[in-house]
N, C-alpha and C. Protein backbone atom coordinates (compact mmCIF):
# COMPACT_ATOMS: atom_id res chain seq x y z
N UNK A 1 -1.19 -1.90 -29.71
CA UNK A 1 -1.39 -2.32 -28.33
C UNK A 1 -2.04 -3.70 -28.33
N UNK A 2 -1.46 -4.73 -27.40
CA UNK A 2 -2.16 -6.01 -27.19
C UNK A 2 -3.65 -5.75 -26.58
N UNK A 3 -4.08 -6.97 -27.29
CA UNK A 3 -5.63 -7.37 -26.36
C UNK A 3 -5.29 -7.47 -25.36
N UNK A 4 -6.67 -7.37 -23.79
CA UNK A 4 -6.36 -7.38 -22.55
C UNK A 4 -7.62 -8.70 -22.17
N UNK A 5 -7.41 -9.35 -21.42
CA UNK A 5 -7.84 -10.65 -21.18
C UNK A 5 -8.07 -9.91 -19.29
N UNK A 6 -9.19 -10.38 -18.67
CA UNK A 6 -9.61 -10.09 -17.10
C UNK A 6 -9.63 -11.80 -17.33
N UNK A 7 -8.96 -12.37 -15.81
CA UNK A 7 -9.00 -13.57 -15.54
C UNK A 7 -9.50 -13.38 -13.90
N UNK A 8 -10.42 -14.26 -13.58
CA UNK A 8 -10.76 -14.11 -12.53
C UNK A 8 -11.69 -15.42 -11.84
N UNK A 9 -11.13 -16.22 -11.39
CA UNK A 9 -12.48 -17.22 -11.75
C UNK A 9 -11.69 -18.52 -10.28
N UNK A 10 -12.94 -18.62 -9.95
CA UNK A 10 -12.92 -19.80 -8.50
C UNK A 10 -12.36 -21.00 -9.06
N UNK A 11 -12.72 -21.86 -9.61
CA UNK A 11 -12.56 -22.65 -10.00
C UNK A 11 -11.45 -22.81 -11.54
N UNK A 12 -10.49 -23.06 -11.26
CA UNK A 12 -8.72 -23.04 -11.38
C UNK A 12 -8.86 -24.03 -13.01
N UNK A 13 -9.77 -25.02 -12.86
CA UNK A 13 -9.87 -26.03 -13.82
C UNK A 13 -9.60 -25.48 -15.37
N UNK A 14 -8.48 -25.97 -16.15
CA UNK A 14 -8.58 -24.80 -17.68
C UNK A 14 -7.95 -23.60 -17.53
N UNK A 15 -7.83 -23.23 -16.33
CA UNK A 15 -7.09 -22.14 -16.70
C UNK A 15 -5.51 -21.68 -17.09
N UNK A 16 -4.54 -22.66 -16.54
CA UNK A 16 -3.33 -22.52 -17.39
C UNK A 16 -3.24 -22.52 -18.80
N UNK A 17 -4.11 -23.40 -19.05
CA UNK A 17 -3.46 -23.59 -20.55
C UNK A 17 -4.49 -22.58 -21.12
N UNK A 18 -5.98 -22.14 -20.80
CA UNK A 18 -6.24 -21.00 -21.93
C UNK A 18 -5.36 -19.58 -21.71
N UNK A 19 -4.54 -19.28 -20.20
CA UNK A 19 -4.33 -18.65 -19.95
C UNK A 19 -2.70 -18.98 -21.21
N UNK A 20 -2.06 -19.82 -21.31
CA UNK A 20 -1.13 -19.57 -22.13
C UNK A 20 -1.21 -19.66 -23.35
N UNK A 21 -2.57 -20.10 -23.96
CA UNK A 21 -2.83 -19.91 -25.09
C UNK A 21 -3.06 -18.56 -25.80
N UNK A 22 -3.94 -17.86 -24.50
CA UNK A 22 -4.31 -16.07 -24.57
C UNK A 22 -2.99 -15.21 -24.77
N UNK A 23 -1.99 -15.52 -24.49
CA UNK A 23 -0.45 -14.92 -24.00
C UNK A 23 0.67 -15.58 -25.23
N UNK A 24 0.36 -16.74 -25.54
CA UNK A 24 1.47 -16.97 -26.76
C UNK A 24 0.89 -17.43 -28.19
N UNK A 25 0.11 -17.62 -28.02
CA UNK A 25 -0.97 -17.84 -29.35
C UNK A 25 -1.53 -16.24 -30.22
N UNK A 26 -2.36 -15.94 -28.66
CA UNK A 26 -3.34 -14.22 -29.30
C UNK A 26 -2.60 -13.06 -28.95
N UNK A 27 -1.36 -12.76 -28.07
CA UNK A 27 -0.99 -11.82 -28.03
C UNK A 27 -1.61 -11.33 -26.83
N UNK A 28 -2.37 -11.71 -26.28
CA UNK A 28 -3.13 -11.13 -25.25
C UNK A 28 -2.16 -10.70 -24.13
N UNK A 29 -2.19 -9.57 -23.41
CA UNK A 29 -2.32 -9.53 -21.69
C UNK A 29 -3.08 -9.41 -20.83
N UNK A 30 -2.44 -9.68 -19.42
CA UNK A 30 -3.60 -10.74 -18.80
C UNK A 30 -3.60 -9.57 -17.32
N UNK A 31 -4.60 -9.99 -16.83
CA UNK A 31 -5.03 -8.82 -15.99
C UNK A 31 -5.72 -9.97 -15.13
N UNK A 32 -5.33 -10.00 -13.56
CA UNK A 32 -6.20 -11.00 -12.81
C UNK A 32 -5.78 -10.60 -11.41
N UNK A 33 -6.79 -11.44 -11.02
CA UNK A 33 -7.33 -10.98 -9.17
C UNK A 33 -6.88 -12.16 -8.13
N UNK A 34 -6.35 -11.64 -7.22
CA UNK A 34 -6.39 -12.58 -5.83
C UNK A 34 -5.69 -14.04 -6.38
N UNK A 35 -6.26 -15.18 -6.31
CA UNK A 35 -5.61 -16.56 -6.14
C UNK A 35 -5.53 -17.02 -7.62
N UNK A 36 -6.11 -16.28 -8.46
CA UNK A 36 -6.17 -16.55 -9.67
C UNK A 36 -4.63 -16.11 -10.42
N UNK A 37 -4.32 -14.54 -9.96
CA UNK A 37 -3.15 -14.10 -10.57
C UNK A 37 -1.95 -14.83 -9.87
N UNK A 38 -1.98 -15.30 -8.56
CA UNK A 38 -1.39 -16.60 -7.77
C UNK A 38 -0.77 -17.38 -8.90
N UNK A 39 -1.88 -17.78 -9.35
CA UNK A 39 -2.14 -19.51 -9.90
C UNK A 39 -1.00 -19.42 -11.11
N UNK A 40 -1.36 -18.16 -11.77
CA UNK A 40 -0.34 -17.68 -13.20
C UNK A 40 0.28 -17.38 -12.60
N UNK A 41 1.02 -16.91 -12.00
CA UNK A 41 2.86 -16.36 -11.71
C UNK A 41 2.93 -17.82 -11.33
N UNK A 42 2.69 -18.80 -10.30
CA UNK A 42 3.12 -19.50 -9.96
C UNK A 42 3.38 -20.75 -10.98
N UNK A 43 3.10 -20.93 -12.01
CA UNK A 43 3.11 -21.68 -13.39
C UNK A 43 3.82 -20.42 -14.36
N UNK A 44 4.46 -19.44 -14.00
CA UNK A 44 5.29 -18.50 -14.97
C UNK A 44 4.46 -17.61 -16.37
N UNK A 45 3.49 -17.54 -16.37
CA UNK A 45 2.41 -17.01 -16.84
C UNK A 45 2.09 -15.27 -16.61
N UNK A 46 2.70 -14.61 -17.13
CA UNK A 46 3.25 -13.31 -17.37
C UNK A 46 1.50 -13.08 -16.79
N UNK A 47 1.34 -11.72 -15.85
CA UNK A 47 -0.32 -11.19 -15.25
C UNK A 47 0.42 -10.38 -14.91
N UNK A 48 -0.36 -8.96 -14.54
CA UNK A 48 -0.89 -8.03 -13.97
C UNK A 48 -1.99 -8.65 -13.09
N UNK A 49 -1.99 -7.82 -11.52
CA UNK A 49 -2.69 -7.95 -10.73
C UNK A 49 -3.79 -6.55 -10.60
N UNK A 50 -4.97 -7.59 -10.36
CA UNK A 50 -6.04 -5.90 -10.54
C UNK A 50 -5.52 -4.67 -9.85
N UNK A 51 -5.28 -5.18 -8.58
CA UNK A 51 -4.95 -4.14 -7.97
C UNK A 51 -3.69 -2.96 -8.13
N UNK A 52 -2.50 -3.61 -8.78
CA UNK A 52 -1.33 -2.92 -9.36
C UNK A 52 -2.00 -2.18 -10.58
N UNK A 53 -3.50 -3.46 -11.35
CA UNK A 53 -4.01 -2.40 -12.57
C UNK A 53 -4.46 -1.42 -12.24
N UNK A 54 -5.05 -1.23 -11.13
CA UNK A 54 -6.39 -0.30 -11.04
C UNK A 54 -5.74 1.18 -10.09
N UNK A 55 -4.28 0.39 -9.61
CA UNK A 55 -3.95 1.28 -8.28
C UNK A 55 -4.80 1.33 -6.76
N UNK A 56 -5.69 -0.34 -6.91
CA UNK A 56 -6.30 -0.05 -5.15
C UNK A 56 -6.23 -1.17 -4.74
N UNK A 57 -6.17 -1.42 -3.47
CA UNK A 57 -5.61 -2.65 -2.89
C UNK A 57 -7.28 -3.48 -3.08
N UNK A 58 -6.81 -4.78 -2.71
CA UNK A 58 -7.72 -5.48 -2.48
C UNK A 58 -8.63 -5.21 -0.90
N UNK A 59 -9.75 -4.83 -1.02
CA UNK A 59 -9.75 -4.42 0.35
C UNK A 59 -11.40 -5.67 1.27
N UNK A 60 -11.91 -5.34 2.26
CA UNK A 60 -12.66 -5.89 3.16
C UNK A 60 -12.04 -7.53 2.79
N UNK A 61 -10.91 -7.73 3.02
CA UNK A 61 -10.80 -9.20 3.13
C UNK A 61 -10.85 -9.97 1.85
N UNK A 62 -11.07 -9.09 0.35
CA UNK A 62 -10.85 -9.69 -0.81
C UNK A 62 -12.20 -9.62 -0.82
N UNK A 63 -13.33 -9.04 -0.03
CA UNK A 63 -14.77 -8.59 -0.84
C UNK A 63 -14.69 -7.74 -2.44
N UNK A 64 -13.77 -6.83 -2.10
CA UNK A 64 -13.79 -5.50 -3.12
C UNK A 64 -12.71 -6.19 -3.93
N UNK A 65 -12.49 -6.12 -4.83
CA UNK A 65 -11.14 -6.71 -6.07
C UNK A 65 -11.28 -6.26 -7.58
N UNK A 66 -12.49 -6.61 -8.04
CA UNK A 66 -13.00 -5.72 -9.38
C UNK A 66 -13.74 -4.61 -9.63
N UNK A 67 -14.57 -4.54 -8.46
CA UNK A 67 -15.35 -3.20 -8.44
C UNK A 67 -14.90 -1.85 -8.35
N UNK A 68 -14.49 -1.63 -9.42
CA UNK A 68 -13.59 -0.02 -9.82
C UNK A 68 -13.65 0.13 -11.40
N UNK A 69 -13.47 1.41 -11.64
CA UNK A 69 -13.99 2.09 -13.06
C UNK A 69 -12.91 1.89 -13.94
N UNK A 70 -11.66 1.45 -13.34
CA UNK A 70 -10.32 0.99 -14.51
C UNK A 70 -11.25 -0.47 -14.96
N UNK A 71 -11.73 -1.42 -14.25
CA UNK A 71 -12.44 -2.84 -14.54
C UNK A 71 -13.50 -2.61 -15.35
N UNK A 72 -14.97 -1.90 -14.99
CA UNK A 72 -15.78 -1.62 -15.43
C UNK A 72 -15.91 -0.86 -16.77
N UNK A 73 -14.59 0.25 -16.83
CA UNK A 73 -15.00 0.98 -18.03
C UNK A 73 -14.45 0.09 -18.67
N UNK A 74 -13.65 -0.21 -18.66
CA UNK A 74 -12.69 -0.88 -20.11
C UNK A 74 -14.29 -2.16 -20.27
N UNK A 75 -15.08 -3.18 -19.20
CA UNK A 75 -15.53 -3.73 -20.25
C UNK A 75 -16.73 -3.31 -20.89
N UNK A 76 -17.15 -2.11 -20.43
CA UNK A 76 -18.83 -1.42 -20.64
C UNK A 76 -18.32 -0.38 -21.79
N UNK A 77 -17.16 0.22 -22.15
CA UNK A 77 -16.79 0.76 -23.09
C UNK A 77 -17.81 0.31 -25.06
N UNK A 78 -17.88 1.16 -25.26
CA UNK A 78 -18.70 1.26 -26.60
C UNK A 78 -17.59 1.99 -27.18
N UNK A 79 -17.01 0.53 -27.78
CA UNK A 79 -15.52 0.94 -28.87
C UNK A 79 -16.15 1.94 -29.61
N UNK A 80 -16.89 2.07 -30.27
CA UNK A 80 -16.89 2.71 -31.96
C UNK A 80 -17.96 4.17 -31.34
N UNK A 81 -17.95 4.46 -30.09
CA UNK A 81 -18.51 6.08 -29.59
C UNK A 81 -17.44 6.58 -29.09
N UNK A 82 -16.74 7.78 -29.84
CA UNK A 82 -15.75 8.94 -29.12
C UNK A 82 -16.19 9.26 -28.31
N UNK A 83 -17.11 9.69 -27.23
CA UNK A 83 -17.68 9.87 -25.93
C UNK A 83 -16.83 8.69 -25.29
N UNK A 84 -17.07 7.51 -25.28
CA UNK A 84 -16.21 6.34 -24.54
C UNK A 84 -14.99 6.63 -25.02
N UNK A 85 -14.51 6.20 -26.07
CA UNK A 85 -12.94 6.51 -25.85
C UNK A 85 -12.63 7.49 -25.58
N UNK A 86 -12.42 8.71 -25.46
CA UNK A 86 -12.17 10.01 -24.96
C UNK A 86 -12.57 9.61 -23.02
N UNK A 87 -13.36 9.33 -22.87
CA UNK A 87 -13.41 8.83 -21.26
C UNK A 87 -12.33 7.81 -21.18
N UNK A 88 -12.07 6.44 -21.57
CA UNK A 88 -11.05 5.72 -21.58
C UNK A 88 -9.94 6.29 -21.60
N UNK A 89 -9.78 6.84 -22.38
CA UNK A 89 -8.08 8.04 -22.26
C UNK A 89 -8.13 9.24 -21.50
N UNK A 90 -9.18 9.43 -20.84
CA UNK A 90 -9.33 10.56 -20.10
C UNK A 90 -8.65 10.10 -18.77
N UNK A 91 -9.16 8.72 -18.73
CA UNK A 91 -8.81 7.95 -16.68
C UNK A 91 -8.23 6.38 -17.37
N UNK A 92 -7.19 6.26 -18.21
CA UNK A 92 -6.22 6.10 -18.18
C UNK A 92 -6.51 4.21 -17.99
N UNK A 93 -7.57 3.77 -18.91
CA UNK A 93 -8.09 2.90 -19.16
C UNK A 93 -8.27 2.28 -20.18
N UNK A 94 -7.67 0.32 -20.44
CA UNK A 94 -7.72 0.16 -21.43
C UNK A 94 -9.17 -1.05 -22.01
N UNK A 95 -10.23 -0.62 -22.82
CA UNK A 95 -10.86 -1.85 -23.39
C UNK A 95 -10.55 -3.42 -22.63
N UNK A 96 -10.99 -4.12 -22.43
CA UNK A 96 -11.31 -5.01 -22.53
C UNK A 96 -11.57 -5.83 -23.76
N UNK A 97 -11.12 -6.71 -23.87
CA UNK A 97 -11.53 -7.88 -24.89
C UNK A 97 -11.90 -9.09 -24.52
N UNK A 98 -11.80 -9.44 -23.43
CA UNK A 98 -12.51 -10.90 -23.24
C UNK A 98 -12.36 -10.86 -21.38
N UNK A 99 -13.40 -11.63 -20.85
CA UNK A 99 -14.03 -11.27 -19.22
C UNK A 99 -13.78 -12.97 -19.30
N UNK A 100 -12.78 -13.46 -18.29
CA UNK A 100 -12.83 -15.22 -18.13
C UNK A 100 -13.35 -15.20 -16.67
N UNK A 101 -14.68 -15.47 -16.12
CA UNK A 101 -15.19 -15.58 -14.49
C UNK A 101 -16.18 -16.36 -14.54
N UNK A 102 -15.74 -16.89 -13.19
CA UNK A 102 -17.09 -18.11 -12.77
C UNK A 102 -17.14 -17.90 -11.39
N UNK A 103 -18.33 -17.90 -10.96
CA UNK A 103 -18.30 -18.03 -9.71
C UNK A 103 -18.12 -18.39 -8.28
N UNK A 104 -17.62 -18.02 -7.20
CA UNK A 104 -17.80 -18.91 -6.17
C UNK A 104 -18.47 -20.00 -5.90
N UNK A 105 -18.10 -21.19 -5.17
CA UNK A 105 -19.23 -22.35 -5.33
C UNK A 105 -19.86 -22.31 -4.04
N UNK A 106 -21.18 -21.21 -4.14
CA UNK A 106 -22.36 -21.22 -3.03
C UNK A 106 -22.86 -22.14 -2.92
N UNK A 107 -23.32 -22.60 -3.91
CA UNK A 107 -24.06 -24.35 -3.72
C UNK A 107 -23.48 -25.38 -3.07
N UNK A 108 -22.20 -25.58 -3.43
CA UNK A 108 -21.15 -26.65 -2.69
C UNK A 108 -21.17 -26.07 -1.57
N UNK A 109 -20.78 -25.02 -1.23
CA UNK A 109 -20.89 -24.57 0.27
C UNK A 109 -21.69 -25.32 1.51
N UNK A 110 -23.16 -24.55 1.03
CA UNK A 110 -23.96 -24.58 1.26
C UNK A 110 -24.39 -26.19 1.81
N UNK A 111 -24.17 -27.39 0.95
CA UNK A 111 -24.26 -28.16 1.25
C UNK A 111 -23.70 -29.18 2.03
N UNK A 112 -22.68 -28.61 2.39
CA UNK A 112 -21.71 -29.11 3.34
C UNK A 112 -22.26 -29.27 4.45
N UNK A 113 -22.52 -30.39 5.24
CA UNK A 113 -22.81 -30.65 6.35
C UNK A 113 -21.82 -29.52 7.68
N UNK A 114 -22.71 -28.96 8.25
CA UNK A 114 -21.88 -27.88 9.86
C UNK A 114 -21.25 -26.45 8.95
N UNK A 115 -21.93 -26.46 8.10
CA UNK A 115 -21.42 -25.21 7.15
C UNK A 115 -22.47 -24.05 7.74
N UNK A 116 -21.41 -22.75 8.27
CA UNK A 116 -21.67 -21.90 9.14
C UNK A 116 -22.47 -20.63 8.25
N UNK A 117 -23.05 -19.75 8.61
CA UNK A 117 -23.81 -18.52 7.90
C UNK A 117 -22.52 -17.97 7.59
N UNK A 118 -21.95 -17.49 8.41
CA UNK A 118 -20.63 -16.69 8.01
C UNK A 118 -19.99 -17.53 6.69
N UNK A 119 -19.75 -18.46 6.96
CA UNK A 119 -18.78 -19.12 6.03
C UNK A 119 -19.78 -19.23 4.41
N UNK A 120 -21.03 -19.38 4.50
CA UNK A 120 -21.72 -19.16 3.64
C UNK A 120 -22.15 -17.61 3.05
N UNK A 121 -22.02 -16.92 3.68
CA UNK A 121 -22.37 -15.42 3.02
C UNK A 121 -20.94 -14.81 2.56
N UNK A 122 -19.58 -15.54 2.96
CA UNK A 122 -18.43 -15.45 2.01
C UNK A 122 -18.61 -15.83 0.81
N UNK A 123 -19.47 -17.04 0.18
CA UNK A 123 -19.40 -17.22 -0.67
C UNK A 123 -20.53 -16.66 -2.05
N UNK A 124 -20.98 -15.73 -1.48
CA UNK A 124 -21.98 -15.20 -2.24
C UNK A 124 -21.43 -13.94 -3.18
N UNK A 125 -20.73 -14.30 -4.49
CA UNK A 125 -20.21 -13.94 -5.45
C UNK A 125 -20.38 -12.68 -5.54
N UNK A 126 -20.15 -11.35 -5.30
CA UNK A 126 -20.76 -9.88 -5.77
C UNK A 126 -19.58 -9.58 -7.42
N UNK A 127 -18.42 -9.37 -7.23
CA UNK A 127 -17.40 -8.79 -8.64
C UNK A 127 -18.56 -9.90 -9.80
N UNK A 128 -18.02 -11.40 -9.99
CA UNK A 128 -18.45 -12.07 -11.11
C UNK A 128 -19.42 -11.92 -11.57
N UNK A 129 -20.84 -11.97 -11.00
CA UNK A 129 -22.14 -11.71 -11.69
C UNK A 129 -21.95 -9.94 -12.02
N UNK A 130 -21.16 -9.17 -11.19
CA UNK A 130 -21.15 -7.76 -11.67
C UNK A 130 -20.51 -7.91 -13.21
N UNK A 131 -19.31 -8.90 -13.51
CA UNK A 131 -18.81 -8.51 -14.56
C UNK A 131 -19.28 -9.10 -15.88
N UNK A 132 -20.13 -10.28 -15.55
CA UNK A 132 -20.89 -11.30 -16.20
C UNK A 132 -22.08 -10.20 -16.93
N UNK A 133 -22.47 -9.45 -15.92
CA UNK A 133 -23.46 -8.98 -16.50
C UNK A 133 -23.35 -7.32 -17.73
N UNK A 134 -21.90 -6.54 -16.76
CA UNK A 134 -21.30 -6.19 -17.55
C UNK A 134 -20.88 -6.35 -18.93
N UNK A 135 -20.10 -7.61 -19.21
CA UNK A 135 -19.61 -8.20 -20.46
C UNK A 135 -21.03 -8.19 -21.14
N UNK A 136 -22.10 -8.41 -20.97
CA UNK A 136 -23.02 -9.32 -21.46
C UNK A 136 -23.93 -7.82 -22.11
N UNK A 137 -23.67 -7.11 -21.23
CA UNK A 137 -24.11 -6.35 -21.87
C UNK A 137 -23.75 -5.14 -23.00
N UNK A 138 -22.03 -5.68 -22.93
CA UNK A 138 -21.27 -4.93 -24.24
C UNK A 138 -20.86 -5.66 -24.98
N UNK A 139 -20.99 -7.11 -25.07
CA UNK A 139 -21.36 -8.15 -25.97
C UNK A 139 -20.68 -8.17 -27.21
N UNK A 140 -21.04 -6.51 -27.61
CA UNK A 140 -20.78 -6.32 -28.99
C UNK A 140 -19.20 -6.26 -29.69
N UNK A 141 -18.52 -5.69 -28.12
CA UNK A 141 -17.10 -5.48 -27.76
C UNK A 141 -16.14 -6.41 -27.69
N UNK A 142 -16.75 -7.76 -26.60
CA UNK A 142 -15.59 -8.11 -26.10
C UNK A 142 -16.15 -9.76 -25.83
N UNK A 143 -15.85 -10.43 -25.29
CA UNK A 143 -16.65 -12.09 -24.87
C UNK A 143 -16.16 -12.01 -23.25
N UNK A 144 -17.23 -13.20 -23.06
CA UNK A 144 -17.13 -13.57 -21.77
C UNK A 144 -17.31 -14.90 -21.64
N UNK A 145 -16.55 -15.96 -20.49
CA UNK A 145 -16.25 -16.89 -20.74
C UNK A 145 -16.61 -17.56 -19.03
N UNK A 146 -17.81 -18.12 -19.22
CA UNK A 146 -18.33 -18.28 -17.49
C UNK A 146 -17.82 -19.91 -17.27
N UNK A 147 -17.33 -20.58 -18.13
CA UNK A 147 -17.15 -22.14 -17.82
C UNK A 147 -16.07 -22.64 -18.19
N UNK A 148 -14.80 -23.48 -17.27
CA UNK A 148 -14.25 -24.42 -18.26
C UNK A 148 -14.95 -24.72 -19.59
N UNK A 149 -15.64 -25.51 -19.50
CA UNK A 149 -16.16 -26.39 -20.96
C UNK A 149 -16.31 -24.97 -22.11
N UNK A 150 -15.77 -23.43 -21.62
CA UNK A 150 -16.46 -22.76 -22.77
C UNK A 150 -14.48 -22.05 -23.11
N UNK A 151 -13.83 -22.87 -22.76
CA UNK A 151 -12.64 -22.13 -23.06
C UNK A 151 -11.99 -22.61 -24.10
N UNK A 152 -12.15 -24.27 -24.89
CA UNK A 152 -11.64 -24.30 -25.94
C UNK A 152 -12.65 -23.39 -27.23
């Protein structure tokens, strides 16, 4: 079975080409959300969309997109405990190997002159720091990749 790559990330910069490097170089498949999985079909870049992964739509307006246990287990999974894999094959979930996310740009927002509360509490990231912190903490498993500058 191929490695699985989560692509997910605001800022577009780098991502074709690690995304075709992940896909014809490592073998990887690619698993991505909202404008991101956009970005790859629309440059011919073979993805899965979370939601076709996970089986749930994107819902409150593209609030909800990663927050589900097909996302979470595969990257919190502890390869080398049969307790986790036996759960992974139990609900039909694969590992994770590498988390590519960066955040919304709250700061840029924010600083925008006539920039509204509403339009600012859209941009307050909940999936990325969930998966950032996720990855980070199964470390041992899989990488995570929060920056252009960290994709070569």
């Amino acid at each position: 079975m191929s490695r699985l790559a989560l692509l997910s990330v605001s800022d577009k910069t780098g991502i074709l080409e690690l995304a075709r490097q992940l896909v014809e170089k490592f073998q990887f498949e690619i698993i991505s959300s909202g404008g991101t999985a956009k970005t790859l079909q629309d440059a011919g870049i073979a993805v899965t969309k979370v939601s076709e992964y996970t089986g749930s739509p994107e819902i409150l307006g593209g609030r909800v997109k990663t927050l589900h246990p097909r996302i979470h287990g595969g990257i919190l999974a502890r390869q080398d405990l049969t307790e986790d894999i036996a759960d992974l094959e139990a609900n039909n979930i694969r590992p994770l190997n590498l988390v590519v996310v960066n955040l919304y740009p709250f700061e840029q927002t924010i600083a925008q002159p006539n920039v509204t509360i509403p339009e600012a509490i859209e941009k307050i990231d909940i999936g990325g720091p969930t998966m950032i912190r996720a990855a980070a903490k199964n470390f041992k498993y899989l990488t995570v990749l929060c920056s252009p500058s960290q994709y070569d």
